[in-house]
C-alpha atoms as a PDB file:
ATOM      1  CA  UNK A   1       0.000   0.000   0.000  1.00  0.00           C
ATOM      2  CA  UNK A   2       1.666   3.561  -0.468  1.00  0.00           C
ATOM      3  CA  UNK A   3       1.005   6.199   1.812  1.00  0.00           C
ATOM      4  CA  UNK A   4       2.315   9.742   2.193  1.00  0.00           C
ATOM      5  CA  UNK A   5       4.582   9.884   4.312  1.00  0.00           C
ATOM      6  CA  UNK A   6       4.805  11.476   8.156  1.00  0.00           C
ATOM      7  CA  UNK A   7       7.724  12.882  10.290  1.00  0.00           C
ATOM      8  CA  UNK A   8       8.118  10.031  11.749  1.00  0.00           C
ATOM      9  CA  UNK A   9       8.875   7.439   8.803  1.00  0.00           C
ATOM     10  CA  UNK A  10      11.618   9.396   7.791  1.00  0.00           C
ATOM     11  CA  UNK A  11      14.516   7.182   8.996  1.00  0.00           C
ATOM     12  CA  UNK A  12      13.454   4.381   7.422  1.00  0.00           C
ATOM     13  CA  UNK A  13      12.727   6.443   4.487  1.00  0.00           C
ATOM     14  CA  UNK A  14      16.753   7.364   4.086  1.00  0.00           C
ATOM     15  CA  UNK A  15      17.800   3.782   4.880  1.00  0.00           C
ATOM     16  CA  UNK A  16      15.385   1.932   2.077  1.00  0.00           C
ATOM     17  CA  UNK A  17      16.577   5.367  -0.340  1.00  0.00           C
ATOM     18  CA  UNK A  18      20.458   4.161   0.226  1.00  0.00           C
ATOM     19  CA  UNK A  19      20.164   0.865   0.139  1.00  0.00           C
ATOM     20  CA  UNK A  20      18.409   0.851  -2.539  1.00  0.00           C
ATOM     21  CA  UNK A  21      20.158   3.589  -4.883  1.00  0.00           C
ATOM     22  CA  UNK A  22      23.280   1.205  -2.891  1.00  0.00           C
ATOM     23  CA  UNK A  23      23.465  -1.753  -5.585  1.00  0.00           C
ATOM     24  CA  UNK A  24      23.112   0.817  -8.521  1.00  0.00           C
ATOM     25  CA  UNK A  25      26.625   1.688  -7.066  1.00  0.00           C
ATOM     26  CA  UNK A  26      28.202  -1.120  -6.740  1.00  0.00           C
ATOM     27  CA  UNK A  27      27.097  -2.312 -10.285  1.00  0.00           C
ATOM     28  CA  UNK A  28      28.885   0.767 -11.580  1.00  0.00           C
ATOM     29  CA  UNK A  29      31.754   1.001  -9.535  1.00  0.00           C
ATOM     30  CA  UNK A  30      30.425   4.301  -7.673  1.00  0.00           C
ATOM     31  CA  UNK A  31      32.056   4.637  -4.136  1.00  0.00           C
ATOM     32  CA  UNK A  32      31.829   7.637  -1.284  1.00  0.00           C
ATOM     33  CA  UNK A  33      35.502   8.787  -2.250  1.00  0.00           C
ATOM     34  CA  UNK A  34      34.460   9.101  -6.164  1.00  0.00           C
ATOM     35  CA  UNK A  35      31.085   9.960  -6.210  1.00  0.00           C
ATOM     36  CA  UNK A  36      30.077  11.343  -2.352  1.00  0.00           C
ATOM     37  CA  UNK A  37      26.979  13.134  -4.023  1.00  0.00           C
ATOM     38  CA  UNK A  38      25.636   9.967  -4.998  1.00  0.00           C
ATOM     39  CA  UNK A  39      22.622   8.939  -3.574  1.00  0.00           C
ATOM     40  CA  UNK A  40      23.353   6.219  -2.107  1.00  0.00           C
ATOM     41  CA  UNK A  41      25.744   8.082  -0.016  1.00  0.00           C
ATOM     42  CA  UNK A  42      24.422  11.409  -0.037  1.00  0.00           C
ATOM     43  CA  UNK A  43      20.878  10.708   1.163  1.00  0.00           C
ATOM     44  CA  UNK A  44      20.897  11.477   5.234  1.00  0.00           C
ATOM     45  CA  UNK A  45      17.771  11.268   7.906  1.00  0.00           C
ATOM     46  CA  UNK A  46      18.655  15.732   7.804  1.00  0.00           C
ATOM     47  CA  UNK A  47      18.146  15.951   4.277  1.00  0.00           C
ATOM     48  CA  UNK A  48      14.769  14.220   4.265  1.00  0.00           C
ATOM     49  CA  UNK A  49      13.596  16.159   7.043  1.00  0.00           C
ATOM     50  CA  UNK A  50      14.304  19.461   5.884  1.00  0.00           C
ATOM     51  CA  UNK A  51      12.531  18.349   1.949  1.00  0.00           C
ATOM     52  CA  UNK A  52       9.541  17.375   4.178  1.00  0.00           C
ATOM     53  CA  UNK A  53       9.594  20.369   6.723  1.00  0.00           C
ATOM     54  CA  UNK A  54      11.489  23.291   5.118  1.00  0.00           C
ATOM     55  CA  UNK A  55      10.709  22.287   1.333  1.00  0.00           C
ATOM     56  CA  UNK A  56       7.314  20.941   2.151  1.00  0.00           C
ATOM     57  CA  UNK A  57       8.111  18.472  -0.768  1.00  0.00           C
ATOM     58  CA  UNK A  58       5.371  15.576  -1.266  1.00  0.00           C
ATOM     59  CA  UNK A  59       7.129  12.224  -0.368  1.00  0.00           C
ATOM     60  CA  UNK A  60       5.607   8.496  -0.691  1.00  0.00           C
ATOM     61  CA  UNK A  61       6.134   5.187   0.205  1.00  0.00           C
ATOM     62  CA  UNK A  62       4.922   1.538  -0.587  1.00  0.00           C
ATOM     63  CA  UNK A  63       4.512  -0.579   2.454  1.00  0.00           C
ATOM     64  CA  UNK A  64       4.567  -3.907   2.863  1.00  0.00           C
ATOM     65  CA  UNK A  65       3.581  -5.659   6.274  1.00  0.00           C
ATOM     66  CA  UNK A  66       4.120  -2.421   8.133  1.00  0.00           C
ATOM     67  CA  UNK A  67       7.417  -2.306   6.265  1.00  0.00           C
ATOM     68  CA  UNK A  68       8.388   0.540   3.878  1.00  0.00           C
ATOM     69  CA  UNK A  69      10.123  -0.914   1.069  1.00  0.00           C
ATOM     70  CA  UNK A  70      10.042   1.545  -1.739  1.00  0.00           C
ATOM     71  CA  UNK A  71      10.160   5.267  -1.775  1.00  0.00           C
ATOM     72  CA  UNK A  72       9.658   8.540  -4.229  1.00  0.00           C
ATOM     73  CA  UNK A  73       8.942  12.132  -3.712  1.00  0.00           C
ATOM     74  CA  UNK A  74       8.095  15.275  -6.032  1.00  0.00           C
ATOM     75  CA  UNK A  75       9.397  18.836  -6.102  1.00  0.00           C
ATOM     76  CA  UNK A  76       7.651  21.648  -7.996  1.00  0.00           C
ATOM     77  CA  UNK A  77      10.189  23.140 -10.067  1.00  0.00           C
ATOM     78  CA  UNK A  78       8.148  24.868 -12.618  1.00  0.00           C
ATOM     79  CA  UNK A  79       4.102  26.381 -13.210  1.00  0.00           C
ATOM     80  CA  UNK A  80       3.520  23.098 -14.408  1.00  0.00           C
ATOM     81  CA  UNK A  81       6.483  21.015 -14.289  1.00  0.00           C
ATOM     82  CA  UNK A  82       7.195  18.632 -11.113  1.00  0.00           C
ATOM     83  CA  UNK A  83      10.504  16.488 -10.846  1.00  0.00           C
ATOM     84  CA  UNK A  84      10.499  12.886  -9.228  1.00  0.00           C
ATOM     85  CA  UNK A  85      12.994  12.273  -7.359  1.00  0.00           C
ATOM     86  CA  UNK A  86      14.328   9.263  -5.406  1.00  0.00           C
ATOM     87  CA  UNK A  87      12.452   6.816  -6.649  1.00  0.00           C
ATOM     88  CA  UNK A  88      13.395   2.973  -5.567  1.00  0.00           C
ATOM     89  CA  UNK A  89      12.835  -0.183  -4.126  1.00  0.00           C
ATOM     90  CA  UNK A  90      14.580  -2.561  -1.667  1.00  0.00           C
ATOM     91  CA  UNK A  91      16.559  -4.928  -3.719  1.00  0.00           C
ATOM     92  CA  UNK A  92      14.545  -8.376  -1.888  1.00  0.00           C
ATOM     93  CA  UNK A  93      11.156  -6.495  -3.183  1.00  0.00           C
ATOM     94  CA  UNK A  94      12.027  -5.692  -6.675  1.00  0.00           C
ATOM     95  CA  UNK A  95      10.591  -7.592  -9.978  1.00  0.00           C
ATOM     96  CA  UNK A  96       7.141  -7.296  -8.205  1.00  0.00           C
ATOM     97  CA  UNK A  97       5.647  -4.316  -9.758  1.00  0.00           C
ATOM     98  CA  UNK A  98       6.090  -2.251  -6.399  1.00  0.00           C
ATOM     99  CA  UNK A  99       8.132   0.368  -8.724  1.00  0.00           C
ATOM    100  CA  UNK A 100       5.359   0.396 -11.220  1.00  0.00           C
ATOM    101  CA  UNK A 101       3.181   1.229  -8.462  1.00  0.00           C
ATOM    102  CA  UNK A 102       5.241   4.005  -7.053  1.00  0.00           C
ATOM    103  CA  UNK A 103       5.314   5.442 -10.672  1.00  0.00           C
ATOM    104  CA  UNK A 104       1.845   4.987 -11.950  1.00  0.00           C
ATOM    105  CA  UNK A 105       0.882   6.609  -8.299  1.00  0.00           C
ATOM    106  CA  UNK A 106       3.179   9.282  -8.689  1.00  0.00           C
ATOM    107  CA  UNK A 107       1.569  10.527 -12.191  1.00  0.00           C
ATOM    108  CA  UNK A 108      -1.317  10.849 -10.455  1.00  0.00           C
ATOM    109  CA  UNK A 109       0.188  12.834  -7.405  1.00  0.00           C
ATOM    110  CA  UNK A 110       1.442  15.103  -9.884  1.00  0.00           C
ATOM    111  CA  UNK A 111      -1.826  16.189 -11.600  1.00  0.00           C
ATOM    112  CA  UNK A 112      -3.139  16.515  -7.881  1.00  0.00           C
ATOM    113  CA  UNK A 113      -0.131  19.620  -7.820  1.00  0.00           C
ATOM    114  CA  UNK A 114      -1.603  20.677 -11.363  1.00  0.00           C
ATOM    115  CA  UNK A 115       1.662  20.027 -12.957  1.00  0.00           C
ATOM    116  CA  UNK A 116       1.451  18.521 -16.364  1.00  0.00           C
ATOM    117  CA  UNK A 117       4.742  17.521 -16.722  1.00  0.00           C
ATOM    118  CA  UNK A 118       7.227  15.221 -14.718  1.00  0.00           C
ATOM    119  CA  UNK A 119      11.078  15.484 -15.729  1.00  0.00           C
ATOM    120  CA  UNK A 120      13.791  12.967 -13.532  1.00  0.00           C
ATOM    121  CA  UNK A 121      17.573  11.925 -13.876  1.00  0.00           C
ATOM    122  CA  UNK A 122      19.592   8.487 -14.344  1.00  0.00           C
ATOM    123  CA  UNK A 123      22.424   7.518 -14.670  1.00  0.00           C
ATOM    124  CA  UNK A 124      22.994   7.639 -18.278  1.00  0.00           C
ATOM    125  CA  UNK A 125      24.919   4.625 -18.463  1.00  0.00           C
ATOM    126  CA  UNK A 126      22.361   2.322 -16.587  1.00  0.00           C
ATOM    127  CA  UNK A 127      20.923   1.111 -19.747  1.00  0.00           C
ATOM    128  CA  UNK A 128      18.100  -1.025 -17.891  1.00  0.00           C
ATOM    129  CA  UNK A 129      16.605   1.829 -16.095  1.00  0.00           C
ATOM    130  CA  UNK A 130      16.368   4.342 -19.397  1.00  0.00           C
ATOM    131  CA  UNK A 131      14.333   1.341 -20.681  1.00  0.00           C
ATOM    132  CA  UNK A 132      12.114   0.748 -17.645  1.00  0.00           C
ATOM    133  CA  UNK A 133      11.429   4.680 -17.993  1.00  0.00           C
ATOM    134  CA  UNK A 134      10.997   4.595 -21.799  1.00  0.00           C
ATOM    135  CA  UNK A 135       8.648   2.084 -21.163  1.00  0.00           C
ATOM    136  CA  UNK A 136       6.597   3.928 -19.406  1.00  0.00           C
ATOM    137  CA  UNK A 137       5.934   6.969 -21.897  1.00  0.00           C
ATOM    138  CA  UNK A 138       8.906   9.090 -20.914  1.00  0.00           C
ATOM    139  CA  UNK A 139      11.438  10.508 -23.608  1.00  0.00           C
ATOM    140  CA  UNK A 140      14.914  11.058 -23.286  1.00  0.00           C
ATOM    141  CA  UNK A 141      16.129  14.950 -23.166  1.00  0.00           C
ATOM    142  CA  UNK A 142      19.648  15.310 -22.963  1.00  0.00           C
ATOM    143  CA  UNK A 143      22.847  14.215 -21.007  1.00  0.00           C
ATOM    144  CA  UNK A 144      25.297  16.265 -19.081  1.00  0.00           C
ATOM    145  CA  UNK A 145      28.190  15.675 -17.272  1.00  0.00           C
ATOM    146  CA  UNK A 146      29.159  17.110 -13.933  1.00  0.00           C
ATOM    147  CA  UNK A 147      32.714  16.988 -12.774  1.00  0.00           C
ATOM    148  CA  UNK A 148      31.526  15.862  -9.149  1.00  0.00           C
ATOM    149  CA  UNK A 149      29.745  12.160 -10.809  1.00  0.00           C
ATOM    150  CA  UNK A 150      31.623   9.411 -12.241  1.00  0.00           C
ATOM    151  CA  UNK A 151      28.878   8.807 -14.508  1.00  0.00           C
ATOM    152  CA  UNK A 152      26.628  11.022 -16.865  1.00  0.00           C
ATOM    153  CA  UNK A 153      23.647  12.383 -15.647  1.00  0.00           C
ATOM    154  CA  UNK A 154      20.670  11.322 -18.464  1.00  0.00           C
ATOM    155  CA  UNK A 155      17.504  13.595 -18.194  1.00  0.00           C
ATOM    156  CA  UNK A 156      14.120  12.575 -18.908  1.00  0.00           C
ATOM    157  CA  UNK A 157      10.212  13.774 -19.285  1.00  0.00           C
ATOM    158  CA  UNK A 158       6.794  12.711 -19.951  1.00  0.00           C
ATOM    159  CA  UNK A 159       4.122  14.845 -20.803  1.00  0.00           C
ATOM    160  CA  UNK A 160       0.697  14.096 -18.415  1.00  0.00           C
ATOM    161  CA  UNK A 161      -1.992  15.506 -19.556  1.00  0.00           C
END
């Protein structure tokens, strides 16, 4: 079930958010001495509190058995243009549409904030996850690298109208 999340949840929030964004890492070599602004190391229990309290930024979870085991939130960054951010699974949970979920929800969070567009970044080099994306109506908008990544940051939109 996916609920917005409270104050409270936020700890487990940032530990499902790292280890999740953790094996995407691993698979492509990213470490806290290269790549520190990674998620998987960047995200801390601070950071999410001051999105929820400071930003007042929309954040969601899927839980399972009183468990949260996948995660998103949106940020308004234009009139009508919201960004997803964050959005993952526990390793042990994926390949069981939970991510599909979180999206397909999220679409319909983002009308609810009468944006009409959603933009995100990848890693432009994880092949799988441009796909997954792809799949799921968004397009492809440009690359850039930043000197702080070991990897290229791939940037991507879908209308929602």
């Amino acid at each position: 079930m996916i609920q917005q999340i409270i104050k409270e949840n936020i700890p487990e929030c940032a530990r499902v958010i790292r280890e999740s964004f953790l094996t995407v890492a691993e698979e492509f070599g990213f470490t806290l001495e290269n790549a520190p602004r990674f998620t998987a190391f960047a995200v801390t229990e601070d950071r999410l509190y001051w999105q929820l309290e400071s930003e007042h930024r929309p954040m969601y979870a899927y839980f399972e058995d009183g468990k949260i085991v996948g995660y998103y939130s949106l940020s308004i960054v234009g009139d009508d243009v919201c960004e997803l951010n964050n959005l993952c699974v526990l390793p042990e949970y994926r390949h069981h549409k939970i991510g599909e979920r979180l999206l397909l929800d999220s679409f319909a969070q983002v009308k609810n904030l009468g944006c009409t567009k959603m933009q995100l970044s990848i890693v432009e080099e994880n092949k799988r996850m441009r796909k997954w994306y792809e799949a799921h109506g968004f397009i492809h908008t440009g690359t850039e690298k930043l000197d702080f990544f070991p990897f290229t940051c791939g940037y991507m939109e879908i209308c929602l109208n």
